[in-house]
PDB file of N, CA and C in Angstrom:
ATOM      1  N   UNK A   1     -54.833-110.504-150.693  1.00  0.00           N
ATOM      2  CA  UNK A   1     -53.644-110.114-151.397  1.00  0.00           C
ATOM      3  C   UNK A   1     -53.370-108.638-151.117  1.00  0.00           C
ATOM      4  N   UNK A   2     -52.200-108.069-150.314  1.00  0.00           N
ATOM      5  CA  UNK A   2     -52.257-106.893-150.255  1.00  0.00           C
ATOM      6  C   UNK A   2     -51.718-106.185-151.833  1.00  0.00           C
ATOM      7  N   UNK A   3     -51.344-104.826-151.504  1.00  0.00           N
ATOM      8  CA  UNK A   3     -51.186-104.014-152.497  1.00  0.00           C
ATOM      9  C   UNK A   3     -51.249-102.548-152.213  1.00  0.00           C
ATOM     10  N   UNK A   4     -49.942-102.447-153.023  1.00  0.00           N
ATOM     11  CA  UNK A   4     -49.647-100.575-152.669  1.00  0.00           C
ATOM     12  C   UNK A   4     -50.418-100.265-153.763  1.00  0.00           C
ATOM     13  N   UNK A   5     -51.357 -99.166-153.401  1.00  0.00           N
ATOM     14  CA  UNK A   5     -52.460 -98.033-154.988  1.00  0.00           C
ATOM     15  C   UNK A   5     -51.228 -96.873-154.770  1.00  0.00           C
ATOM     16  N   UNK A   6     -51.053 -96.826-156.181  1.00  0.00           N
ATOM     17  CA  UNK A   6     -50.472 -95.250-155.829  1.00  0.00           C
ATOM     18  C   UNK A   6     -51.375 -94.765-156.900  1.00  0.00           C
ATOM     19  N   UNK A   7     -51.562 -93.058-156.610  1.00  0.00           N
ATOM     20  CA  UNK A   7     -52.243 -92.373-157.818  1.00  0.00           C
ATOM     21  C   UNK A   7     -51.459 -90.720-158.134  1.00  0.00           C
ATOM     22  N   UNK A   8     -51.216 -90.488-159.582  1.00  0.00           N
ATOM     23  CA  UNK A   8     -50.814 -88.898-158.970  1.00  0.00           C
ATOM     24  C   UNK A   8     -50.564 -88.601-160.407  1.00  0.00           C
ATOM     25  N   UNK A   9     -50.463 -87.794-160.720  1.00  0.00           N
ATOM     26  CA  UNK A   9     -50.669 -86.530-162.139  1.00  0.00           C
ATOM     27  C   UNK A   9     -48.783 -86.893-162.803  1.00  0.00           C
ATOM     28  N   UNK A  10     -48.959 -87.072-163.702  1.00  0.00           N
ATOM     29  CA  UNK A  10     -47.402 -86.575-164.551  1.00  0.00           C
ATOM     30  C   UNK A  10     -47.770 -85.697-165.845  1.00  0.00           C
ATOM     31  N   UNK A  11     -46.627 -85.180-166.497  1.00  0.00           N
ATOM     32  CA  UNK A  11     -46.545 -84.195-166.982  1.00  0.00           C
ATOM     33  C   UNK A  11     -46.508 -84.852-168.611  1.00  0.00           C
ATOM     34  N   UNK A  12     -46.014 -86.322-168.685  1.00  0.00           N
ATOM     35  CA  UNK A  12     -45.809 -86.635-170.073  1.00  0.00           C
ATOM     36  C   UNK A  12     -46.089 -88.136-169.712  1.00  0.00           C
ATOM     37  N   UNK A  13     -46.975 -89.278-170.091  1.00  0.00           N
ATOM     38  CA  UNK A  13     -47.097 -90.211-169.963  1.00  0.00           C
ATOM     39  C   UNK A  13     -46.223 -90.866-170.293  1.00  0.00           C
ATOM     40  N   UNK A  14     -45.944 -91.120-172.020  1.00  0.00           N
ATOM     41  CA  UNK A  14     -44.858 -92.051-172.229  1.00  0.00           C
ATOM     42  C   UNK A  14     -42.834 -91.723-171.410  1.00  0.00           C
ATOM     43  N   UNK A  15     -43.055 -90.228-170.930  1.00  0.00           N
ATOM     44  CA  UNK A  15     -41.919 -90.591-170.628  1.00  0.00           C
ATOM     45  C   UNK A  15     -41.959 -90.957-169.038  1.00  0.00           C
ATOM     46  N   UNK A  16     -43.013 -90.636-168.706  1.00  0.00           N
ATOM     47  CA  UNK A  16     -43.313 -91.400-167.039  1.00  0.00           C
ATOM     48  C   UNK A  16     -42.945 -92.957-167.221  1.00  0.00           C
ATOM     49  N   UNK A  17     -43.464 -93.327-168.356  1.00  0.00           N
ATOM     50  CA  UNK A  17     -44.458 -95.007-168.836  1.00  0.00           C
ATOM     51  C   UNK A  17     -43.024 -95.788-169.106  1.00  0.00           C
ATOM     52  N   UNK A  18     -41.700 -94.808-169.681  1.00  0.00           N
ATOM     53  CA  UNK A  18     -40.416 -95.080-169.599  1.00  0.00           C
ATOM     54  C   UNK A  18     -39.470 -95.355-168.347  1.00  0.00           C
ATOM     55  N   UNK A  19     -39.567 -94.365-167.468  1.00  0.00           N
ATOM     56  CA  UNK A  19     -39.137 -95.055-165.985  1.00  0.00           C
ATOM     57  C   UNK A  19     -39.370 -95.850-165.486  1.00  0.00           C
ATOM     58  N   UNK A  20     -40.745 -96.108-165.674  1.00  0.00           N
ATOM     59  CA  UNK A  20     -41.252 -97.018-164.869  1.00  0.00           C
ATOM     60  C   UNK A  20     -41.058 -98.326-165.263  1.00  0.00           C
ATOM     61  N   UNK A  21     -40.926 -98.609-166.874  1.00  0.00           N
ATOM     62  CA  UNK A  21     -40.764 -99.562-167.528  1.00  0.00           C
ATOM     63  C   UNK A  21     -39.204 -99.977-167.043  1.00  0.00           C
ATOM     64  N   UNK A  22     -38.335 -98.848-166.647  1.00  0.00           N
ATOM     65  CA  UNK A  22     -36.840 -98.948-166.273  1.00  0.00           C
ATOM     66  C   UNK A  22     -36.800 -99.607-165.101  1.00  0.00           C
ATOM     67  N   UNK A  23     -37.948 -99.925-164.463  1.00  0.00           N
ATOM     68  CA  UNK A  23     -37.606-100.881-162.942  1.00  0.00           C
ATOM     69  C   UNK A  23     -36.452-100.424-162.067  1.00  0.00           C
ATOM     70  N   UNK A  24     -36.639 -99.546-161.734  1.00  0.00           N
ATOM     71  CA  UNK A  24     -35.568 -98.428-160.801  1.00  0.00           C
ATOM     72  C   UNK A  24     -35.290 -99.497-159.671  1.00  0.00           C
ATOM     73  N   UNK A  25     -36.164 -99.992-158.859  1.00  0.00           N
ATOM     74  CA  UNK A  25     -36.077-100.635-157.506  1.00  0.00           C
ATOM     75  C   UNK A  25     -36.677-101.950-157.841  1.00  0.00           C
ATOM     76  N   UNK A  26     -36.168-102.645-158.825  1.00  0.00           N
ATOM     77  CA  UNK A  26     -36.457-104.015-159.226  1.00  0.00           C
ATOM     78  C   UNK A  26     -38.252-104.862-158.326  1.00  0.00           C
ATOM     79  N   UNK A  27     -38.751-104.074-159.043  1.00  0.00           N
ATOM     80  CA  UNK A  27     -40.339-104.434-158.383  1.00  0.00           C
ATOM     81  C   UNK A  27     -40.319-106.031-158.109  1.00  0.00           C
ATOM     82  N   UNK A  28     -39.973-107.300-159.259  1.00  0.00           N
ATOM     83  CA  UNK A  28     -40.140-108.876-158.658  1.00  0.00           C
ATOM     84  C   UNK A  28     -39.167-108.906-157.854  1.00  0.00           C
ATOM     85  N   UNK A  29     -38.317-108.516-157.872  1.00  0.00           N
ATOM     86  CA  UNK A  29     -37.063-109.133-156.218  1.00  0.00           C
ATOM     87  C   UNK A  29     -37.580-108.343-155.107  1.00  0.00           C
ATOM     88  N   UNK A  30     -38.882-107.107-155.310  1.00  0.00           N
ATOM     89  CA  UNK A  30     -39.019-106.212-154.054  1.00  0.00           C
ATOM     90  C   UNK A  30     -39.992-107.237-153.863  1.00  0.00           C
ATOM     91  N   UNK A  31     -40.585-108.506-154.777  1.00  0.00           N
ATOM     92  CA  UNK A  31     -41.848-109.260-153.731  1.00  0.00           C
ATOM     93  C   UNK A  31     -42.808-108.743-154.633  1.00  0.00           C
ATOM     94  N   UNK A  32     -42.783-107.655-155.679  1.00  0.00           N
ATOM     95  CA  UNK A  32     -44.236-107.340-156.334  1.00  0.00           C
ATOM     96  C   UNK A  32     -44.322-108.286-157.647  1.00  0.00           C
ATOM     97  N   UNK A  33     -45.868-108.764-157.169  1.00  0.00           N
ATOM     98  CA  UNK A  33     -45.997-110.153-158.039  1.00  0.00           C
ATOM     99  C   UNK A  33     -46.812-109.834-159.458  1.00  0.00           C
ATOM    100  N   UNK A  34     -47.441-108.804-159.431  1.00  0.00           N
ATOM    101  CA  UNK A  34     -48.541-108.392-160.407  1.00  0.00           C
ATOM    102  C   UNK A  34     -48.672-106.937-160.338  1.00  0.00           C
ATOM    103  N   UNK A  35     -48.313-105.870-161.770  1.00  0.00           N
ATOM    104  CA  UNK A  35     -48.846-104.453-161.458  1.00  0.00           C
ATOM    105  C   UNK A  35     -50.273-104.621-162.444  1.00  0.00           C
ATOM    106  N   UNK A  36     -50.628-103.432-162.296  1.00  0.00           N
ATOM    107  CA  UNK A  36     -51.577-102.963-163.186  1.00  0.00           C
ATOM    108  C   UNK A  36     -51.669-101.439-163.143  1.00  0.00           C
ATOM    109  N   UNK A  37     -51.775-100.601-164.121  1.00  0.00           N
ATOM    110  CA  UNK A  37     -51.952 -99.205-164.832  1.00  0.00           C
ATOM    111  C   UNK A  37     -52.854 -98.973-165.347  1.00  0.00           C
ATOM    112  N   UNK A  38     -53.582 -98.041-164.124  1.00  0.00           N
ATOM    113  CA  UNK A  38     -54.605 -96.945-165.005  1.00  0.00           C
ATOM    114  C   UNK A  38     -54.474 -95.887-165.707  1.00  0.00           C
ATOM    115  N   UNK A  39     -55.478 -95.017-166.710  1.00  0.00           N
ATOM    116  CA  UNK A  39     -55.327 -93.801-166.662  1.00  0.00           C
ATOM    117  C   UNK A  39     -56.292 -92.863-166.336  1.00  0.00           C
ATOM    118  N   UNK A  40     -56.771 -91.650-165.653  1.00  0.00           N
ATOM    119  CA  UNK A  40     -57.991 -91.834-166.182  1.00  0.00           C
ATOM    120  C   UNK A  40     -58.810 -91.322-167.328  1.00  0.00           C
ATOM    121  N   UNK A  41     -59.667 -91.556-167.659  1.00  0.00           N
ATOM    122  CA  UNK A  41     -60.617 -91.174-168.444  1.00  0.00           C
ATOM    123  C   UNK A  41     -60.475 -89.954-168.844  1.00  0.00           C
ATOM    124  N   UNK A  42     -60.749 -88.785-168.181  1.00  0.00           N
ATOM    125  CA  UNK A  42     -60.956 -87.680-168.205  1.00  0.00           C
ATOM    126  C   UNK A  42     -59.459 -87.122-168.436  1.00  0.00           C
ATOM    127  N   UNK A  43     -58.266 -87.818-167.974  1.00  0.00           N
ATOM    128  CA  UNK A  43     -57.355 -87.143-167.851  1.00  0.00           C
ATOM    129  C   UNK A  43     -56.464 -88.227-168.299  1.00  0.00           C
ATOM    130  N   UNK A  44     -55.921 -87.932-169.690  1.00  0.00           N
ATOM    131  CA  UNK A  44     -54.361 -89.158-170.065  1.00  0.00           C
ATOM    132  C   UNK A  44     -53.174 -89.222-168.680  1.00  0.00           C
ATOM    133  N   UNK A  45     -53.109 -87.917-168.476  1.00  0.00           N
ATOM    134  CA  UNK A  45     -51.747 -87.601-168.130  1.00  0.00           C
ATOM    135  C   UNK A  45     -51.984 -87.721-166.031  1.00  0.00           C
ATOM    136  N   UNK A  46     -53.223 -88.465-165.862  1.00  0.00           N
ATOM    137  CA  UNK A  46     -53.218 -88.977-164.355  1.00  0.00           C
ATOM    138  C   UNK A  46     -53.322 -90.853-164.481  1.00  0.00           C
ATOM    139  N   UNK A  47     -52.382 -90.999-163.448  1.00  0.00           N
ATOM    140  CA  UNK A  47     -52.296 -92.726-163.696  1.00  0.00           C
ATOM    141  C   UNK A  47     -52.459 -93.144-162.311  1.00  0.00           C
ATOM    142  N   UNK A  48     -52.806 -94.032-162.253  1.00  0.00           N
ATOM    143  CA  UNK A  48     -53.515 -95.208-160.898  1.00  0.00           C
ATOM    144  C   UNK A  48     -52.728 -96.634-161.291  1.00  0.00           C
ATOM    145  N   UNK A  49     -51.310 -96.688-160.327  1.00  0.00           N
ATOM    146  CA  UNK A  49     -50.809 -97.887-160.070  1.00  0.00           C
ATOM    147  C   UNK A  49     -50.816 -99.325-159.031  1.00  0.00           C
ATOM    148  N   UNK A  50     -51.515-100.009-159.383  1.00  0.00           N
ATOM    149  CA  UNK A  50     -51.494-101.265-158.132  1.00  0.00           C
ATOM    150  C   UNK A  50     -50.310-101.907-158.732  1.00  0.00           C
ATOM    151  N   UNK A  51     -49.748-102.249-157.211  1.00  0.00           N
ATOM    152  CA  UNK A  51     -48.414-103.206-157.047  1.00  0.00           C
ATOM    153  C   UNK A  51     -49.164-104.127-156.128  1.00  0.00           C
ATOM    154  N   UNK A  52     -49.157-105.490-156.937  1.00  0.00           N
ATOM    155  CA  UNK A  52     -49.672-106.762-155.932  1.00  0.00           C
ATOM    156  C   UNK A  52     -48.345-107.501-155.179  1.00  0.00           C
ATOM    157  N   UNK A  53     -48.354-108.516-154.089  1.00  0.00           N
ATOM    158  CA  UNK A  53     -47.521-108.372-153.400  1.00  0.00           C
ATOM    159  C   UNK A  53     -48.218-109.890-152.644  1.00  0.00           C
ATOM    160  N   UNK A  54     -47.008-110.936-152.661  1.00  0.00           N
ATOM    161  CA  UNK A  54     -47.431-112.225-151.829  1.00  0.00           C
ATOM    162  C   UNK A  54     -47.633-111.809-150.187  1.00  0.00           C
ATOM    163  N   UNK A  55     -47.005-111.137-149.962  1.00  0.00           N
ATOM    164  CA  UNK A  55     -47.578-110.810-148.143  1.00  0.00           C
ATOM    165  C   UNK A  55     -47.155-109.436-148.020  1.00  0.00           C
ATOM    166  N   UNK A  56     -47.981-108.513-147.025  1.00  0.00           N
ATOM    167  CA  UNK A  56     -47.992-107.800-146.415  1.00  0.00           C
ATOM    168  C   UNK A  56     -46.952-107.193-145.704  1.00  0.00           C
ATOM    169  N   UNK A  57     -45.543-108.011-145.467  1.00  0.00           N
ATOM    170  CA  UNK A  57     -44.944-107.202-144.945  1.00  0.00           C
ATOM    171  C   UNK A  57     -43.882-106.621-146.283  1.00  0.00           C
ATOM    172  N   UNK A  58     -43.795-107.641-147.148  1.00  0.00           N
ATOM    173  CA  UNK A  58     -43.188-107.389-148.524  1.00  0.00           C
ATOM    174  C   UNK A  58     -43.762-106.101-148.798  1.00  0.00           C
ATOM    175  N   UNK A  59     -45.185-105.415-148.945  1.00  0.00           N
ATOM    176  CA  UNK A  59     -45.242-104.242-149.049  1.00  0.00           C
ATOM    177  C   UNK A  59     -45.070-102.997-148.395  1.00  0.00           C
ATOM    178  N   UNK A  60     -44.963-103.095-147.345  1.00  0.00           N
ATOM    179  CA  UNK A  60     -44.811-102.578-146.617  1.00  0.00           C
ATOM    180  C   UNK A  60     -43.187-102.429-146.094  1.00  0.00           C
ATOM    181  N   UNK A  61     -42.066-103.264-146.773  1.00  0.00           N
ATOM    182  CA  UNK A  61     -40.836-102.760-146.811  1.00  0.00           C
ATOM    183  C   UNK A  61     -40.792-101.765-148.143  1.00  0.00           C
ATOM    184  N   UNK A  62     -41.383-102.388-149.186  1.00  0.00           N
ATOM    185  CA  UNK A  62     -41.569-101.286-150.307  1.00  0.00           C
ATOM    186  C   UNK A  62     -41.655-100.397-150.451  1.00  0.00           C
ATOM    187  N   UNK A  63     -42.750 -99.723-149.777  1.00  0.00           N
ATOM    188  CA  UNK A  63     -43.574 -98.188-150.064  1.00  0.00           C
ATOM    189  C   UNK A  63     -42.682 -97.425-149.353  1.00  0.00           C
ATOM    190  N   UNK A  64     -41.566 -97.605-148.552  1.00  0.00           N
ATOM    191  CA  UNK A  64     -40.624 -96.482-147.970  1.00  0.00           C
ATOM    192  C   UNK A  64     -39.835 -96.061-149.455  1.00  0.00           C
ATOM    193  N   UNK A  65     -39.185 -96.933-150.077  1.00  0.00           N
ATOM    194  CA  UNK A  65     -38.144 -97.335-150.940  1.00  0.00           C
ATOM    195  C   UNK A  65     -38.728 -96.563-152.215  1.00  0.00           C
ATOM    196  N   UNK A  66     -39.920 -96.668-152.286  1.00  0.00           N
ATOM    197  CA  UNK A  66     -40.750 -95.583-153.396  1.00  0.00           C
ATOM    198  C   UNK A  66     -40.821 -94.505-152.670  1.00  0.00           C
ATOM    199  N   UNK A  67     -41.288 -94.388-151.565  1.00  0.00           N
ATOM    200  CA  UNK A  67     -41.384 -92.553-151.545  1.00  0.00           C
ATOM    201  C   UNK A  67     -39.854 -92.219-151.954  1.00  0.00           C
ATOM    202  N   UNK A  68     -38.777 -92.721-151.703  1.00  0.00           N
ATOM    203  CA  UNK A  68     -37.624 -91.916-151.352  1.00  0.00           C
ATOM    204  C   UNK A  68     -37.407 -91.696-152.937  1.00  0.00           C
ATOM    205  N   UNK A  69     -37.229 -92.763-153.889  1.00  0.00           N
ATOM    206  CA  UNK A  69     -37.258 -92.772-155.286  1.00  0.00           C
ATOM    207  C   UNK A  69     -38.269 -91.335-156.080  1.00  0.00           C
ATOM    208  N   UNK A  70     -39.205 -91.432-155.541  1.00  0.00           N
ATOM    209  CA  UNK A  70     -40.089 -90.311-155.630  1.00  0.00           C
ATOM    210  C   UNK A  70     -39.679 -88.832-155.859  1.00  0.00           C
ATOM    211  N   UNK A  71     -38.818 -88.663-154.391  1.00  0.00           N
ATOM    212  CA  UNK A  71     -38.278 -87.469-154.349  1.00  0.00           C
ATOM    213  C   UNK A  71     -37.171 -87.267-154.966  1.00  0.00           C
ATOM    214  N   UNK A  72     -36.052 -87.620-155.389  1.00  0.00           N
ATOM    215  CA  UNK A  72     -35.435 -88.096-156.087  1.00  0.00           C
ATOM    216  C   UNK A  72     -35.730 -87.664-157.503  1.00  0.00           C
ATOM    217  N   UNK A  73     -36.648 -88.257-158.051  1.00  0.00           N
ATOM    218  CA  UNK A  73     -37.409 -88.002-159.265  1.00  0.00           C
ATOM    219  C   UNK A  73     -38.608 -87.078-159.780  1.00  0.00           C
ATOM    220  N   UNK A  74     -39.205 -86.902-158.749  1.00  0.00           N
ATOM    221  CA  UNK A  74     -40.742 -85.946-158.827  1.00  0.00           C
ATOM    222  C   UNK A  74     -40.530 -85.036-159.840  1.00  0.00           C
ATOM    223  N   UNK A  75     -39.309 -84.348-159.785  1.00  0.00           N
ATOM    224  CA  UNK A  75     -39.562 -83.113-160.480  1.00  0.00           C
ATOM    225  C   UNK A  75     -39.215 -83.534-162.269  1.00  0.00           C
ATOM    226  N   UNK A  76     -38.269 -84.551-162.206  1.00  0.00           N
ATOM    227  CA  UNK A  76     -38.570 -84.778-164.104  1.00  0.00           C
ATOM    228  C   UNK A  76     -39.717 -85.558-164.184  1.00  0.00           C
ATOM    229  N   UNK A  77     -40.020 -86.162-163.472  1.00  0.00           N
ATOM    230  CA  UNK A  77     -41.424 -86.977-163.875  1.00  0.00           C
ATOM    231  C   UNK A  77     -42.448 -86.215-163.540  1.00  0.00           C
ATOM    232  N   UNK A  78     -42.693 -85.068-163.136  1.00  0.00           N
ATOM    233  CA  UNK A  78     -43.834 -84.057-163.200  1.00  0.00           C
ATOM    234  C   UNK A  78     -45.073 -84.520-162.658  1.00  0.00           C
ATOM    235  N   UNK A  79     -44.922 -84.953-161.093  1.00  0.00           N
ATOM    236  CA  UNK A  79     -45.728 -85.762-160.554  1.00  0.00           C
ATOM    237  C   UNK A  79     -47.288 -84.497-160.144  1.00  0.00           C
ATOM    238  N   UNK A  80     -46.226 -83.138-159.621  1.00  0.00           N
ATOM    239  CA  UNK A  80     -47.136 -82.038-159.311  1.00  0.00           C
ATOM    240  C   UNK A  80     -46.810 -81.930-158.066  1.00  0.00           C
ATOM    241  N   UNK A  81     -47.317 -80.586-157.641  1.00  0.00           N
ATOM    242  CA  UNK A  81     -47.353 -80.046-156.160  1.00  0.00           C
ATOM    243  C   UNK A  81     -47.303 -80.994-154.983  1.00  0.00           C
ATOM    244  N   UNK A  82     -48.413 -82.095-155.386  1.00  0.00           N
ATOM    245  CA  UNK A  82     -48.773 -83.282-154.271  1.00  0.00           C
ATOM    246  C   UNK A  82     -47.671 -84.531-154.168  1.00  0.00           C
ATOM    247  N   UNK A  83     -47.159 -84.510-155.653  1.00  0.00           N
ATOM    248  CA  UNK A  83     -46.320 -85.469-155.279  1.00  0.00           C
ATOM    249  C   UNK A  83     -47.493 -86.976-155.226  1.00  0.00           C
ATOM    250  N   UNK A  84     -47.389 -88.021-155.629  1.00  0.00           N
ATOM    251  CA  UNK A  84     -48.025 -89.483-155.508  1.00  0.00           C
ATOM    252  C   UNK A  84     -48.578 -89.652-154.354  1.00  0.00           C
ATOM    253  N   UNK A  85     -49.612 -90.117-154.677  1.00  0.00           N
ATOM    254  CA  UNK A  85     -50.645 -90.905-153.261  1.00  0.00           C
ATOM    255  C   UNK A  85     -50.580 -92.353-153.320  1.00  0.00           C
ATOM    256  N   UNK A  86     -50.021 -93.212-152.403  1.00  0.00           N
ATOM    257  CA  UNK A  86     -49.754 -94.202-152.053  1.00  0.00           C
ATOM    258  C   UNK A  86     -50.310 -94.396-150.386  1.00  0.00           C
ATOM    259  N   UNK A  87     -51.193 -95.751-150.553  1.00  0.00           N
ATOM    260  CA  UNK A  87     -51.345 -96.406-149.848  1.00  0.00           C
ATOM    261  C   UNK A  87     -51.421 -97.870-149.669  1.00  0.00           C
ATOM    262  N   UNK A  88     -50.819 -98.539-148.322  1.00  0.00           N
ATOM    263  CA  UNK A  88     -51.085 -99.798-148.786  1.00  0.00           C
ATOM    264  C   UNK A  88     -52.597-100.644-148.124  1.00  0.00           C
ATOM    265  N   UNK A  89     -53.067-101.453-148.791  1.00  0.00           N
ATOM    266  CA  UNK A  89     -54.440-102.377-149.007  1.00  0.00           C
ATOM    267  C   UNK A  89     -54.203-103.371-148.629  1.00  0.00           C
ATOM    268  N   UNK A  90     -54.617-104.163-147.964  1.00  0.00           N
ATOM    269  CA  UNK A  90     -54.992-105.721-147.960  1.00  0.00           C
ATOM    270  C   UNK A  90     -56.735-106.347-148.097  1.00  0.00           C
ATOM    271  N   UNK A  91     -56.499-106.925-148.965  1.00  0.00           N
ATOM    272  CA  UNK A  91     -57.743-107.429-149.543  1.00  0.00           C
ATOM    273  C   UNK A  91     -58.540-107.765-148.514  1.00  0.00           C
ATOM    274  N   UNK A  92     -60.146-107.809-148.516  1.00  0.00           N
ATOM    275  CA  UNK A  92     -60.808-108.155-147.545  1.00  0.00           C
ATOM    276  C   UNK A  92     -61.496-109.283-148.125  1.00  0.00           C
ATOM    277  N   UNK A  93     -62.412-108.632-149.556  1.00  0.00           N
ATOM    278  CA  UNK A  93     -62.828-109.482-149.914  1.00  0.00           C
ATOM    279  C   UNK A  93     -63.118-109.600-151.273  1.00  0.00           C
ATOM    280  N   UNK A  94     -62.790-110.576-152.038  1.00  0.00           N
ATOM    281  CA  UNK A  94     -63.179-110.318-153.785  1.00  0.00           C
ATOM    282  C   UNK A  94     -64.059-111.426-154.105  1.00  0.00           C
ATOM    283  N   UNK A  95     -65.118-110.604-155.334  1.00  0.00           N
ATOM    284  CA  UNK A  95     -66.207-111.751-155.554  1.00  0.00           C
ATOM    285  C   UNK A  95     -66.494-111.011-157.216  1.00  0.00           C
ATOM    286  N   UNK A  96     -66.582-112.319-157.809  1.00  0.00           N
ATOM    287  CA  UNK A  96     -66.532-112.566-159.515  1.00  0.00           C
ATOM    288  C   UNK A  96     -68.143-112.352-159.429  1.00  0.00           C
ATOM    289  N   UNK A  97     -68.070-111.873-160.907  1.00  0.00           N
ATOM    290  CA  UNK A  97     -69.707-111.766-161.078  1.00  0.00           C
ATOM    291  C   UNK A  97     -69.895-111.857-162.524  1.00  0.00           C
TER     292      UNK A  97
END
């Protein structure tokens, strides 16, 4: 199953947690089948997004369509200097335990 990780710093969670909830670039018609949201631990205000995705090239039309959204937005959503780390994954191998 591939999947874009993005990871990167904002400045206010819930109002990040608000855009995103706003579906800017309609994530199920872009092909994304499943997200999930981290935060981490140490830090509320850094988040770790997987976008799951039935095939590979579906993500990979995506992740252009987010950077550009990105720039666009970075500066009210207070992403930071770096701006989001996005890459895309394809599963190799998963095992339950």
């Amino acid at each position: 199953m591939p999947m874009i990780v993005i990871q990167h710093p904002v400045a206010d969670f819930q109002a990040w947690k608000k855009a995103f909830d706003g579906d800017p670039l309609g994530r199920a018609r872009s092909g994304v089948t499943r997200h999930t949201i981290f935060r981490a631990a140490d830090d509320p205000n850094y988040v770790v997004v997987n976008l799951e995705f039935a095939s590979l090239e579906q993500a990979r039309k995506y992740l252009p369509a987010l950077r550009e959204l990105w720039q666009r937005v970075g500066d009210k959503i207070g992403f930071g200097s770096a701006g989001p780390q996005a890459r895309i994954l394809d599963e190799t191998e998963s095992v339950n335990y």
